[in-house]
Protein backbone atom coordinates (compact mmCIF):
# COMPACT_ATOMS: atom_id res chain seq x y z
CA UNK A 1 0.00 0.00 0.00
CA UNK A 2 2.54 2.44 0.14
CA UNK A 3 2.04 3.31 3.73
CA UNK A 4 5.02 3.13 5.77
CA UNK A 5 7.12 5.43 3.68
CA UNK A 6 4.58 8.50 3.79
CA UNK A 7 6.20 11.16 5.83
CA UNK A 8 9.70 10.68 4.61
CA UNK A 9 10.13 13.83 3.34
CA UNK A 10 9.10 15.54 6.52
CA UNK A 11 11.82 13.50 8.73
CA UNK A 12 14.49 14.35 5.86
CA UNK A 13 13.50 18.58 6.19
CA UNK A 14 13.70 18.23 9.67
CA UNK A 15 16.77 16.01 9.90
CA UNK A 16 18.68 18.86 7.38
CA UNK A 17 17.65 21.87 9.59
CA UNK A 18 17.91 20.05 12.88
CA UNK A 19 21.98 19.47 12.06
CA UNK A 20 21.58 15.76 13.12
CA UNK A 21 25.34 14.10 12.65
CA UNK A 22 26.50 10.65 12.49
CA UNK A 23 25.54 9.80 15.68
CA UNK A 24 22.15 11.23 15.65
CA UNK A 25 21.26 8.92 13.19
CA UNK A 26 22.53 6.13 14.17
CA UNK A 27 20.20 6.62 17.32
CA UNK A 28 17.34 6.88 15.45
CA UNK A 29 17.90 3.90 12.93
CA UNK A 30 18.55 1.86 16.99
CA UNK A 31 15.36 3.04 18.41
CA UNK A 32 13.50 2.53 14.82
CA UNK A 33 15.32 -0.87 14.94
CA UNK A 34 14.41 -1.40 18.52
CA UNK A 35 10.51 -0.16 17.84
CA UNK A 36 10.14 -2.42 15.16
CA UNK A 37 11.69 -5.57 17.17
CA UNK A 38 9.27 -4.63 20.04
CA UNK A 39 5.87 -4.74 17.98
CA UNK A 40 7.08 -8.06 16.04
CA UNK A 41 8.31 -9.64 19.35
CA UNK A 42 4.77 -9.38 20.33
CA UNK A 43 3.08 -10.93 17.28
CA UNK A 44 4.56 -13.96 18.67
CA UNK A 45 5.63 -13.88 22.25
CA UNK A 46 2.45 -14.26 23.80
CA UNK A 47 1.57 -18.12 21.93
CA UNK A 48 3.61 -19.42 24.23
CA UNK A 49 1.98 -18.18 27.31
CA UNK A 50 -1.75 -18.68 25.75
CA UNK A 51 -2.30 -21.95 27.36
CA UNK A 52 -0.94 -20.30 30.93
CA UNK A 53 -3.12 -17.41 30.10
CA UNK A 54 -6.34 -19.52 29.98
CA UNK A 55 -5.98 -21.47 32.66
CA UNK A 56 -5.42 -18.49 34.85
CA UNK A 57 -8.07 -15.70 33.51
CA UNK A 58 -10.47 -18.71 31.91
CA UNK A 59 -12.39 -18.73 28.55
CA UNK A 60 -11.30 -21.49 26.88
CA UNK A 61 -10.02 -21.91 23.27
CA UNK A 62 -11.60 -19.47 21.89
CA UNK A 63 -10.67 -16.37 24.76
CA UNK A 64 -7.01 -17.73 24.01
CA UNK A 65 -7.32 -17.41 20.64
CA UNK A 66 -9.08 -13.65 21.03
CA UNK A 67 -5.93 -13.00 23.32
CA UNK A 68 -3.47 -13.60 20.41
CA UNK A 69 -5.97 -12.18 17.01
CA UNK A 70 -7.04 -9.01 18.81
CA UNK A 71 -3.50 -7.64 18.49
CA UNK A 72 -2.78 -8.49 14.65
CA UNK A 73 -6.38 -7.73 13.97
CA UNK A 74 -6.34 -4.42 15.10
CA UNK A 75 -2.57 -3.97 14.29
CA UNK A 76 -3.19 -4.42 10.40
CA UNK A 77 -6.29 -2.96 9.69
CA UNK A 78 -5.37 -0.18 11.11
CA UNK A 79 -1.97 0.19 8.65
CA UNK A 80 -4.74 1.62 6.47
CA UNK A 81 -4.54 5.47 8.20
CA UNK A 82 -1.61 4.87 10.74
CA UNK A 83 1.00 6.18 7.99
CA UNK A 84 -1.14 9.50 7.50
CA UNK A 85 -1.51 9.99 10.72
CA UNK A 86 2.39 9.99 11.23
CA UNK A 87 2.47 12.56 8.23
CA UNK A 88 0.08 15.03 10.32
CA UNK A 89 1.94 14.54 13.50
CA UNK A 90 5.30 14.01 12.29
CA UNK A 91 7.10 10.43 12.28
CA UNK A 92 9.31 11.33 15.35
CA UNK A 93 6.41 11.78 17.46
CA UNK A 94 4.12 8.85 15.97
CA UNK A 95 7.27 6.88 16.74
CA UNK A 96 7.15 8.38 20.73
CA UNK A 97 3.21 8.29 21.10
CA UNK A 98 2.99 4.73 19.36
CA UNK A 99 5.70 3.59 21.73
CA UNK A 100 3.67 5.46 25.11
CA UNK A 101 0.79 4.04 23.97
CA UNK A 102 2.12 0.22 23.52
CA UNK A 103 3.79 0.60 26.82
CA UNK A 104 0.62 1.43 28.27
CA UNK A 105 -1.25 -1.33 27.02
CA UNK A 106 1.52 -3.59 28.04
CA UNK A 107 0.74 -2.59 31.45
CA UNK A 108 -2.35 -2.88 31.31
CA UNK A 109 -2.19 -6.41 29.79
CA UNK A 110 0.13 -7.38 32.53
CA UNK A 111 -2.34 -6.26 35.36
CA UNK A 112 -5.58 -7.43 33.25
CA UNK A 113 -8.12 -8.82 35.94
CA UNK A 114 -10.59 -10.99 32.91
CA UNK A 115 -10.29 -12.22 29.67
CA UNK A 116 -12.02 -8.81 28.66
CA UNK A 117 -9.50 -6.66 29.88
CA UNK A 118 -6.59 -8.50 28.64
CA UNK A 119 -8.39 -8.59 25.06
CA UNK A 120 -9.04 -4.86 24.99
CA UNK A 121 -5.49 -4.15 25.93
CA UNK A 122 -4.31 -6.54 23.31
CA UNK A 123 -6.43 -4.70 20.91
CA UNK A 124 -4.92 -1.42 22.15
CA UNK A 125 -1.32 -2.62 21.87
CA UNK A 126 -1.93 -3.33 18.20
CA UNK A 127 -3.21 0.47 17.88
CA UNK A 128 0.62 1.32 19.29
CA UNK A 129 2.18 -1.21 16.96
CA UNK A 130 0.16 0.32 13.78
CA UNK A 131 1.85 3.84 14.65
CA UNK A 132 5.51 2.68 15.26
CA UNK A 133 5.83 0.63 11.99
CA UNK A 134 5.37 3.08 9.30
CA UNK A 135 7.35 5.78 11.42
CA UNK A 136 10.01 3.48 12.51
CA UNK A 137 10.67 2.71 8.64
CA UNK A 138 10.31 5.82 7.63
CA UNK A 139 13.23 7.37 10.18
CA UNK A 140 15.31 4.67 8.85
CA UNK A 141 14.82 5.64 5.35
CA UNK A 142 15.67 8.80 5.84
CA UNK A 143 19.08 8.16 8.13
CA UNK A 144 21.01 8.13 5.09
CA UNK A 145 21.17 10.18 1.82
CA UNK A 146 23.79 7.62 0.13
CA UNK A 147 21.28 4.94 -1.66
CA UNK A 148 23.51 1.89 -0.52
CA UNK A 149 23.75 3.22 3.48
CA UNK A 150 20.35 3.74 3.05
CA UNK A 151 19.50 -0.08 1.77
CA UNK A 152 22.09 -1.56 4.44
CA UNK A 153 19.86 0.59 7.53
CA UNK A 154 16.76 -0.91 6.04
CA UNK A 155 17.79 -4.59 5.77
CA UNK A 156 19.57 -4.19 9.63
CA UNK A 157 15.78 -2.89 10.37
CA UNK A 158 13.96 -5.68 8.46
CA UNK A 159 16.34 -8.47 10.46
CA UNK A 160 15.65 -6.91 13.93
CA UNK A 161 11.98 -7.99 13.19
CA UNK A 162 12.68 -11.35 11.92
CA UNK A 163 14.92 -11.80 14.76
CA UNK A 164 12.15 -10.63 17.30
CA UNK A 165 9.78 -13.13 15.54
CA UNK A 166 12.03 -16.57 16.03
CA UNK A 167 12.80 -15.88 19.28
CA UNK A 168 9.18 -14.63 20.13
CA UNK A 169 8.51 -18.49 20.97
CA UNK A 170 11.63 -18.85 23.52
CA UNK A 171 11.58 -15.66 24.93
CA UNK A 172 7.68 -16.27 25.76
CA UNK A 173 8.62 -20.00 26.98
CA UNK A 174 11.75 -18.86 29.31
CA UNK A 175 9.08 -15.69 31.02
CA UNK A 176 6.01 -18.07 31.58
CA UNK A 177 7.85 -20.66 33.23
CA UNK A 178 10.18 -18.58 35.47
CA UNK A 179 8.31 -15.64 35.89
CA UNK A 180 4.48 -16.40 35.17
CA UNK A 181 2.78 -14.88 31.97
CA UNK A 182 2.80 -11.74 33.24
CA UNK A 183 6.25 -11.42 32.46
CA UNK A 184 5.58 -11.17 28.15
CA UNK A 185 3.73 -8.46 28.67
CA UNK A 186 5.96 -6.82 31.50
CA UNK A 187 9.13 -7.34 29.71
CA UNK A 188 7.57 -4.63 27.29
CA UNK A 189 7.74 -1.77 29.85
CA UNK A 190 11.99 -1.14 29.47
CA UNK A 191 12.09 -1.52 26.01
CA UNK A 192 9.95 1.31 25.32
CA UNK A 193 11.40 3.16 27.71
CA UNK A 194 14.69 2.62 26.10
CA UNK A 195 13.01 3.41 22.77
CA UNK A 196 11.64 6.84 24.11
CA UNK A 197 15.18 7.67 25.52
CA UNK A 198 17.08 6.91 22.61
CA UNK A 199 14.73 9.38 20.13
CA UNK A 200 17.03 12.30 20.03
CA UNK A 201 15.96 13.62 16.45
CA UNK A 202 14.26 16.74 16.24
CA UNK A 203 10.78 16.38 15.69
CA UNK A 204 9.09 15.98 12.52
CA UNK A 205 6.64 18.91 11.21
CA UNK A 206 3.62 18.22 10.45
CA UNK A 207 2.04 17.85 7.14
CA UNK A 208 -1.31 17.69 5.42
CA UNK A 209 -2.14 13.73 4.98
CA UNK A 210 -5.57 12.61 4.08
CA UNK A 211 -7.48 10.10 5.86
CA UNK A 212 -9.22 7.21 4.22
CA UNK A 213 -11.81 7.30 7.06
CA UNK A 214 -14.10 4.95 5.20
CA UNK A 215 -11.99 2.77 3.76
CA UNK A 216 -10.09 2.70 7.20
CA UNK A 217 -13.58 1.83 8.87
CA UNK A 218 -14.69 -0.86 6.88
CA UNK A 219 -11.69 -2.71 6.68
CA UNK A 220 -11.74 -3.07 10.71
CA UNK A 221 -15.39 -4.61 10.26
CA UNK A 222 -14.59 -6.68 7.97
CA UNK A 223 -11.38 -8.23 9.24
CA UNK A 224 -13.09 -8.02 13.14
CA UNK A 225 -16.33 -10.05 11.52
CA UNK A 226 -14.56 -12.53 10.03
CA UNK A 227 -12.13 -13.70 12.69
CA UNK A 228 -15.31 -13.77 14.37
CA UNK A 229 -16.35 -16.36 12.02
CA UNK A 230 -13.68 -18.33 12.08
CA UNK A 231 -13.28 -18.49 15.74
CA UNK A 232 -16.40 -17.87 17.07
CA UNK A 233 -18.80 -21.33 17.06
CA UNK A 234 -22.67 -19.69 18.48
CA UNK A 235 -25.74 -18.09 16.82
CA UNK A 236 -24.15 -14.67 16.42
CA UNK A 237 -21.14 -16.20 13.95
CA UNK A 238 -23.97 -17.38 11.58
CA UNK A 239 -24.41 -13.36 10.90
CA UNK A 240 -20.48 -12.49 10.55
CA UNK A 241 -19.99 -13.92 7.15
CA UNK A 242 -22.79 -11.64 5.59
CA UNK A 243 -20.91 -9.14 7.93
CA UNK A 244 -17.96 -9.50 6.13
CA UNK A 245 -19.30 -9.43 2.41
CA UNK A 246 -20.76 -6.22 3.09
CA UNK A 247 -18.06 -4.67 4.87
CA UNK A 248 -15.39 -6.11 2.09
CA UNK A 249 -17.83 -4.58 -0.48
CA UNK A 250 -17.74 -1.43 1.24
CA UNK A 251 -14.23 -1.39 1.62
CA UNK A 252 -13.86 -1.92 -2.37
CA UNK A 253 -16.76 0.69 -3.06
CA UNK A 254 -14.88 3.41 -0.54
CA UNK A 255 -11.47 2.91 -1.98
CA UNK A 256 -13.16 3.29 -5.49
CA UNK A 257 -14.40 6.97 -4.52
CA UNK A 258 -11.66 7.73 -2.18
CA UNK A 259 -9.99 10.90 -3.56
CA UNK A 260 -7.00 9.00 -1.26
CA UNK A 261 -7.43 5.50 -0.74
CA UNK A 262 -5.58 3.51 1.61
CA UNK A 263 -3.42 1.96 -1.59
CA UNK A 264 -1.57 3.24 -4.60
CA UNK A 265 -4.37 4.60 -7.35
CA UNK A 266 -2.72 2.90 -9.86
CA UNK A 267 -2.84 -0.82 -7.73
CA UNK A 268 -6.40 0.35 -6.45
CA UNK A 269 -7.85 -2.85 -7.96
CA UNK A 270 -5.10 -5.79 -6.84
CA UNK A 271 -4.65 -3.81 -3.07
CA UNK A 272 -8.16 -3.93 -2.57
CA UNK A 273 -9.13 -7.58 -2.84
CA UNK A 274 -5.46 -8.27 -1.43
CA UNK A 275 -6.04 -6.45 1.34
């Protein structure tokens, strides 16, 4: 879609007039590095601690399964808008407010009383993740005005999240069983503090980005309805099928209109269904 490099152009201004050297940048491409290890850590992480989780808070299968789909779910519809929103704010702070905000769902997680509240938090900490991966890529593009330091920063950011994925699993196995599986979600809580201490550019102005409200809308009901579907096995899942056609329809029918959809005009076709 084109998303996570929106808002390049701002860091880049800012970057120039803010006289950020050497090692400016290199702390920003660490704390985009360390942002975007963070968010995929937690995409995998908590499976581990899912069966730990339900036999502590309770609802069975399908509450574990709600534990670990409310975070992607909400973390990749909302992909849609989060790069526009780090245009009108500026990447540096969508970078600080998506790490705040994914620190305070983490807490939140790790002090969650019900299934409920654990869910919701989930669901929050994908909001956080949505704003530090477009802004997190986008600092890193803009580290470097040579092409090939610029490619070497991007690939050293793409590995940080495939590290944080493979050892989501034994990092979640070695917290649950010494520390209980409050620990995945408390483990959180330095790392975005070191992320947050580590931003040292200047921050980015912001710029007019337009929102595909609709779009942006629709593709949450769609995705939330059919996960629904799939996991959900009572009277109300019978309805989230038809849920999901319309919403899908809608999404198709919004981006069609959308004076600036979600995707590329040109791919408006393709990115729609893909999506």
């Amino acid at each position: 879609m084109g998303v996570p490099g929106r808002g390049g152009s701002a860091v880049r201004a800012v970057g120039a007039k803010g006289g950020r050297g050497p090692s400016g940048a290199a702390l920003g491409v660490a704390t985009a590095c360390l942002g975007f290890f963070l968010i995929m850590l937690d995409s995998t992480v908590v499976n581990v601690a899912a069966p730990v989780i339900g036999d502590e808070v309770g609802g069975g299968i399908s509450g574990i399964q709600w534990v670990i789909n409310a975070y992607v779910l909400v973390f990749a519809s909302s992909l849609l808008t989060s790069g526009a929103v780090a245009d009108r704010i500026g990447a540096v702070r969508a970078l600080g407010g998506g790490l705040a905000l994914f620190a305070a769902a983490s807490l939140a997680c790790a002090l969650a009383p019900s299934l409920p509240w654990l869910v919701a938090a989930r669901a929050v900490q994908g909001l956080g993740a949505a704003l530090i991966l477009p802004s997190s890529l986008s600092l890193v593009q803009e580290s470097a005005e040579d092409g090939a330091a610029r490619a070497r920063r991007i690939t050293l950011w793409a590995m940080s999240g495939g590290v944080a994925v493979s050892a989501g699993p034994v990092v979640g196995g070695v917290l649950t069983s010494g520390l209980g599986w409050q620990a995945v979600f408390w483990v959180n809580l330095p790392l975005c503090a070191l992320g947050l201490a580590l931003r040292r550019a200047p921050a980015s102005p912001p710029r007019p980005a337009p929102l595909d409200l609709a779009g942006q809308a629709a593709a949450v009901v769609a995705l939330a309805s059919l996960t629904y579907a799939i996991v959900e096995d009572g009277p109300l899942s019978r309805w989230a099928l038809p849920v999901f056609g319309l919403a899908a329809a809608g999404f198709v029918l919004a981006e069609i209109r959308a004076a600036a959809p979600g995707g590329p005009r040109d791919a408006r076709p393709v990115g729609c269904w893909a999506a």
